[in-house]
Protein backbone atom coordinates (compact mmCIF):
# COMPACT_ATOMS: atom_id res chain seq x y z
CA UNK A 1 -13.96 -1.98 7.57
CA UNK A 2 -14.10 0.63 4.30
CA UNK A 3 -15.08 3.54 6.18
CA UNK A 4 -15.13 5.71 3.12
CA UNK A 5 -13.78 5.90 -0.39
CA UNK A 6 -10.24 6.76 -0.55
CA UNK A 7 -8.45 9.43 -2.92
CA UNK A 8 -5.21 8.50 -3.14
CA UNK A 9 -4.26 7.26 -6.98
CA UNK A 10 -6.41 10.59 -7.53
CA UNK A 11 -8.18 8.60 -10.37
CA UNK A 12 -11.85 7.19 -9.85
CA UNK A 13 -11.35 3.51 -10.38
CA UNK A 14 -8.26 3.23 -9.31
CA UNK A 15 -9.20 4.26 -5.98
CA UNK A 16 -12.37 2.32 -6.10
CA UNK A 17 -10.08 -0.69 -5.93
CA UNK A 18 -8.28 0.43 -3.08
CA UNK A 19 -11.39 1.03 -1.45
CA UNK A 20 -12.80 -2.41 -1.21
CA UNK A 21 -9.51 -4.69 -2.43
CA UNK A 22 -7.03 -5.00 0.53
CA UNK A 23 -4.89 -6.81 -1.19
CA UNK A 24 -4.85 -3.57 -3.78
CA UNK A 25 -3.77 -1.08 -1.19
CA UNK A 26 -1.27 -3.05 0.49
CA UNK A 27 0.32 -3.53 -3.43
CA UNK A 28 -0.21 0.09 -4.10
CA UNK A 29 1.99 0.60 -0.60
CA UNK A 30 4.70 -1.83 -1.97
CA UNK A 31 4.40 -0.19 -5.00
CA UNK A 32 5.07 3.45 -3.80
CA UNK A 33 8.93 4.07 -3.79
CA UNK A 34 11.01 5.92 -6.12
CA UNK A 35 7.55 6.43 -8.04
CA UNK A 36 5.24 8.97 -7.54
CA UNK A 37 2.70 8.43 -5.16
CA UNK A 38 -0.36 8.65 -6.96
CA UNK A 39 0.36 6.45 -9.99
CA UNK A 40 2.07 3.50 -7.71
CA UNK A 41 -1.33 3.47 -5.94
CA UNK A 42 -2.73 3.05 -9.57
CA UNK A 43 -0.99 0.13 -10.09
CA UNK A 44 -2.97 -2.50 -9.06
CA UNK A 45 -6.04 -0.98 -10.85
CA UNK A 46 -3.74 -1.35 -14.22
CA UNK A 47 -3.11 -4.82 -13.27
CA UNK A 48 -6.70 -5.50 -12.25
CA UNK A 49 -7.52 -4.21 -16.01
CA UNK A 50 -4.99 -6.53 -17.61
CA UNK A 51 -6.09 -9.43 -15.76
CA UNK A 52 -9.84 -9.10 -15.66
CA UNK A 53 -10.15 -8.76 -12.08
CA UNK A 54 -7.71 -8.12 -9.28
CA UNK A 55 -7.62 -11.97 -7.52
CA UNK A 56 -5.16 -12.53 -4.95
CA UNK A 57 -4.92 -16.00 -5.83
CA UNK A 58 -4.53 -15.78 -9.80
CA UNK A 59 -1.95 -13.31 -9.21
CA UNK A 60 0.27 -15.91 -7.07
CA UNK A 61 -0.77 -18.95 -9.17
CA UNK A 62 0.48 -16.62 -12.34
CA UNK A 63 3.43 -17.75 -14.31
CA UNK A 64 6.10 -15.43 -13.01
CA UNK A 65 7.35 -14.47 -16.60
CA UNK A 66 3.96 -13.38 -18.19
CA UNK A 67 2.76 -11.91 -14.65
CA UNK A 68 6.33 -9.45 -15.28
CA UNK A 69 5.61 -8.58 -18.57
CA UNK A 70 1.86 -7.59 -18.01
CA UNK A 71 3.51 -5.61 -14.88
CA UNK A 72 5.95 -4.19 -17.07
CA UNK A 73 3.53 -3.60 -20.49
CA UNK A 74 3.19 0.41 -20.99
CA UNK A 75 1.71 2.01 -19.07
CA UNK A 76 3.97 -0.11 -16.34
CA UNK A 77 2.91 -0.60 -13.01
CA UNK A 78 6.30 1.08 -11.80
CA UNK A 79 9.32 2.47 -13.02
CA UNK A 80 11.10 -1.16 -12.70
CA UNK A 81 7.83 -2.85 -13.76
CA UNK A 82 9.26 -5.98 -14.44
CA UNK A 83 11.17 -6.34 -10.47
CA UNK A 84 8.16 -4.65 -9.30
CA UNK A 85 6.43 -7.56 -10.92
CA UNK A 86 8.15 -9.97 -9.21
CA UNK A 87 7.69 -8.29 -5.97
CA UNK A 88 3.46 -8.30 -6.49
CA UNK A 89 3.77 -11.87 -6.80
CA UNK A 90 5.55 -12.62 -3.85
CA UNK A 91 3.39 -10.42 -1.94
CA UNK A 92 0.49 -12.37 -3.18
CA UNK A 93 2.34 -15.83 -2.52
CA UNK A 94 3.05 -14.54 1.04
CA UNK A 95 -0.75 -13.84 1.67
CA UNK A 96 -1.97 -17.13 0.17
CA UNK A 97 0.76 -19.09 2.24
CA UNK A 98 0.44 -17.38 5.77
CA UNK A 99 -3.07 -15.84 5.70
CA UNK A 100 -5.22 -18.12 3.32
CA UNK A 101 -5.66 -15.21 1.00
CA UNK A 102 -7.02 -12.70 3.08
CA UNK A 103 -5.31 -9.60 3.70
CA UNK A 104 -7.45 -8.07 6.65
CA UNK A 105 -6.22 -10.98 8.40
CA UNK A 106 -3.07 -9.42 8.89
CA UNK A 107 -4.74 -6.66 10.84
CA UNK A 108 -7.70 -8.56 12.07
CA UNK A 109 -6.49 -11.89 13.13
CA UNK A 110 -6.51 -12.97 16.85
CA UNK A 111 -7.42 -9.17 17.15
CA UNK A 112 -3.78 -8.14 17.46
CA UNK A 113 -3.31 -4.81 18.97
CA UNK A 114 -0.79 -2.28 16.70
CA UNK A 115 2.56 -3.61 17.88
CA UNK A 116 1.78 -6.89 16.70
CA UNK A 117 0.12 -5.43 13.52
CA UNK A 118 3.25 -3.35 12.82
CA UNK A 119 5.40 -6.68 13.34
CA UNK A 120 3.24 -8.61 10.53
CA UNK A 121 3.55 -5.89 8.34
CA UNK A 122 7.39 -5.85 8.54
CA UNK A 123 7.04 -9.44 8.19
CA UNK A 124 6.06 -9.01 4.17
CA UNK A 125 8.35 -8.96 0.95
CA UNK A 126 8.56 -5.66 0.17
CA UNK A 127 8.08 -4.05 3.92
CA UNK A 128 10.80 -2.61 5.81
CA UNK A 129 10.08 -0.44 9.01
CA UNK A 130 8.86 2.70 7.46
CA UNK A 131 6.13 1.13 4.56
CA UNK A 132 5.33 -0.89 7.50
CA UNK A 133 4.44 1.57 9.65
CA UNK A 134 2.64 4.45 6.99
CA UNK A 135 0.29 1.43 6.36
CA UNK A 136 -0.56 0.75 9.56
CA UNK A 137 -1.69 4.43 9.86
CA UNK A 138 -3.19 4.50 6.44
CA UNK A 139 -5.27 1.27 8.04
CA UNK A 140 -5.99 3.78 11.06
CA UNK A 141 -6.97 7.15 9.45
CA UNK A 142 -8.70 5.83 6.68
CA UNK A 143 -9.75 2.29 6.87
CA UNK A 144 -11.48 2.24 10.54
CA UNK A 145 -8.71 0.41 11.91
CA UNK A 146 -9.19 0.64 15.94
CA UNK A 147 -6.87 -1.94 17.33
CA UNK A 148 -5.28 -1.16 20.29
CA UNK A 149 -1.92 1.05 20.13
CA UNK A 150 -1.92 1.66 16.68
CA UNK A 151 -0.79 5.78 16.60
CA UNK A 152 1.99 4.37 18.92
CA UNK A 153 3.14 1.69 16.55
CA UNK A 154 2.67 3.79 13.65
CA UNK A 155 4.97 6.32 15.38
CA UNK A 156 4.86 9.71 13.83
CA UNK A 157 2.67 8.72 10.84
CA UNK A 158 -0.08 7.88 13.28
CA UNK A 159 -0.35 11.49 14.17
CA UNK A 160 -3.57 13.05 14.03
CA UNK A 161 -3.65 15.84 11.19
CA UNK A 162 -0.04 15.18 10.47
CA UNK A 163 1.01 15.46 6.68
CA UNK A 164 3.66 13.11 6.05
CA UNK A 165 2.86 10.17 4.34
CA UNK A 166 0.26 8.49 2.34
CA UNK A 167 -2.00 8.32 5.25
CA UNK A 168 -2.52 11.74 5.04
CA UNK A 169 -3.72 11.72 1.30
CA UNK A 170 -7.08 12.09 1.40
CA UNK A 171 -7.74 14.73 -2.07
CA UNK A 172 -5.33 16.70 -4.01
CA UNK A 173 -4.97 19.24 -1.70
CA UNK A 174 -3.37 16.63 0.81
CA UNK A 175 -1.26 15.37 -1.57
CA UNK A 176 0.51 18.39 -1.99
CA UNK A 177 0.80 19.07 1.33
CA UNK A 178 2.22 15.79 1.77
CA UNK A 179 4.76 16.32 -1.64
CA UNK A 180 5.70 19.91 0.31
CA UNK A 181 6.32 17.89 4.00
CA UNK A 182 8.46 15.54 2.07
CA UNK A 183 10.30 18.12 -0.38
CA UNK A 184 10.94 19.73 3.12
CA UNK A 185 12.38 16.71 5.00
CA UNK A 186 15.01 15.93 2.36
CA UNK A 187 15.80 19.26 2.02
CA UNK A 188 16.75 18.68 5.99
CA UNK A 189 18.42 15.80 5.28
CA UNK A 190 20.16 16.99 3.01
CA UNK A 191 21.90 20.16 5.20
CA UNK A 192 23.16 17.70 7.99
């Protein structure tokens, strides 16, 4: 499903992960709130680092208050490492439980077309309606995703050569057209 190597964390191995771990890129979406962009998609590479691998399965069998503190150890994973942590782990937990471990299942399972994929996605700790639906275009603009509907369910982050969200990141140039799309929406926001 990799189509190509993605640039989002900006950093070599970092992305490398993202590339070819789902499980990584669906943490680095959890992770990317109140944080900026690029280093919350470097998260799970620092984790990955401090746990000699990045295993789906090691991360929910961790004990919960060593798995915070090597979230929270400097450089942290997040800004609230320690919650963000605790959030990682549940994520992980939630994959092991529903989907045996395997995160493409969410998006590959019973080939679900992108309504359904959107609805699994909100399903997860740590996914509200937005996340949800930037990773279901990051899945379609970058990761070959071609299930049926999925712009639609994506909604205005499916757009084709939109700028919005982390779907969009694709060097450094798109990342600060993204940063400038977003400075600009609040900015809106803001004068209503």
């Amino acid at each position: 499903m990799v189509s190509r190597t993605l640039c989002i964390a900006q950093e070599s191995d970092a992305d490398k992960l993202l590339s070819t771990d789902d499980f990584a890129l669906l943490v680095g979406m959890m992770l990317d709130q109140q944080f900026p962009m690029e280093h919350a998609f470097r998260g799970p590479w620092k984790l990955a680092d401090r746990m000699g691998g990045f295993d789906i399965h090691k991360i929910a069998a961790a004990d919960p208050e060593e798995f915070e503190e090597l979230a929270a150890t400097p450089p942290a994973i997040h800004r609230y490492g320690r919650s963000m942590g605790r959030r990682v782990q549940e994520l992980a937990r939630f994959i092991v439980e529903n989907y045996d471990g395997t995160t493409a299942a969410l998006w590959t399972e019973g080939d679900p077309d992108g309504k359904e994929i959107l609805k699994r996605l909100k399903k997860l700790p740590g996914f509200g309606d937005q996340k949800a639906r930037i990773f279901l275009a990051l899945l379609g603009k970058q990761r070959g995703l071609t299930a049926n509907g999925w712009r639609e369910a994506a909604g205005a982050y499916g757009e084709d050569g939109s700028r919005r969200s982390v779907a969009d990141v694709t060097d450094a140039e798109s990342l600060t057209q993204v940063r400038e799309f977003k400075k600009q929406a609040k900015a809106a926001a803001k004068a209503k």
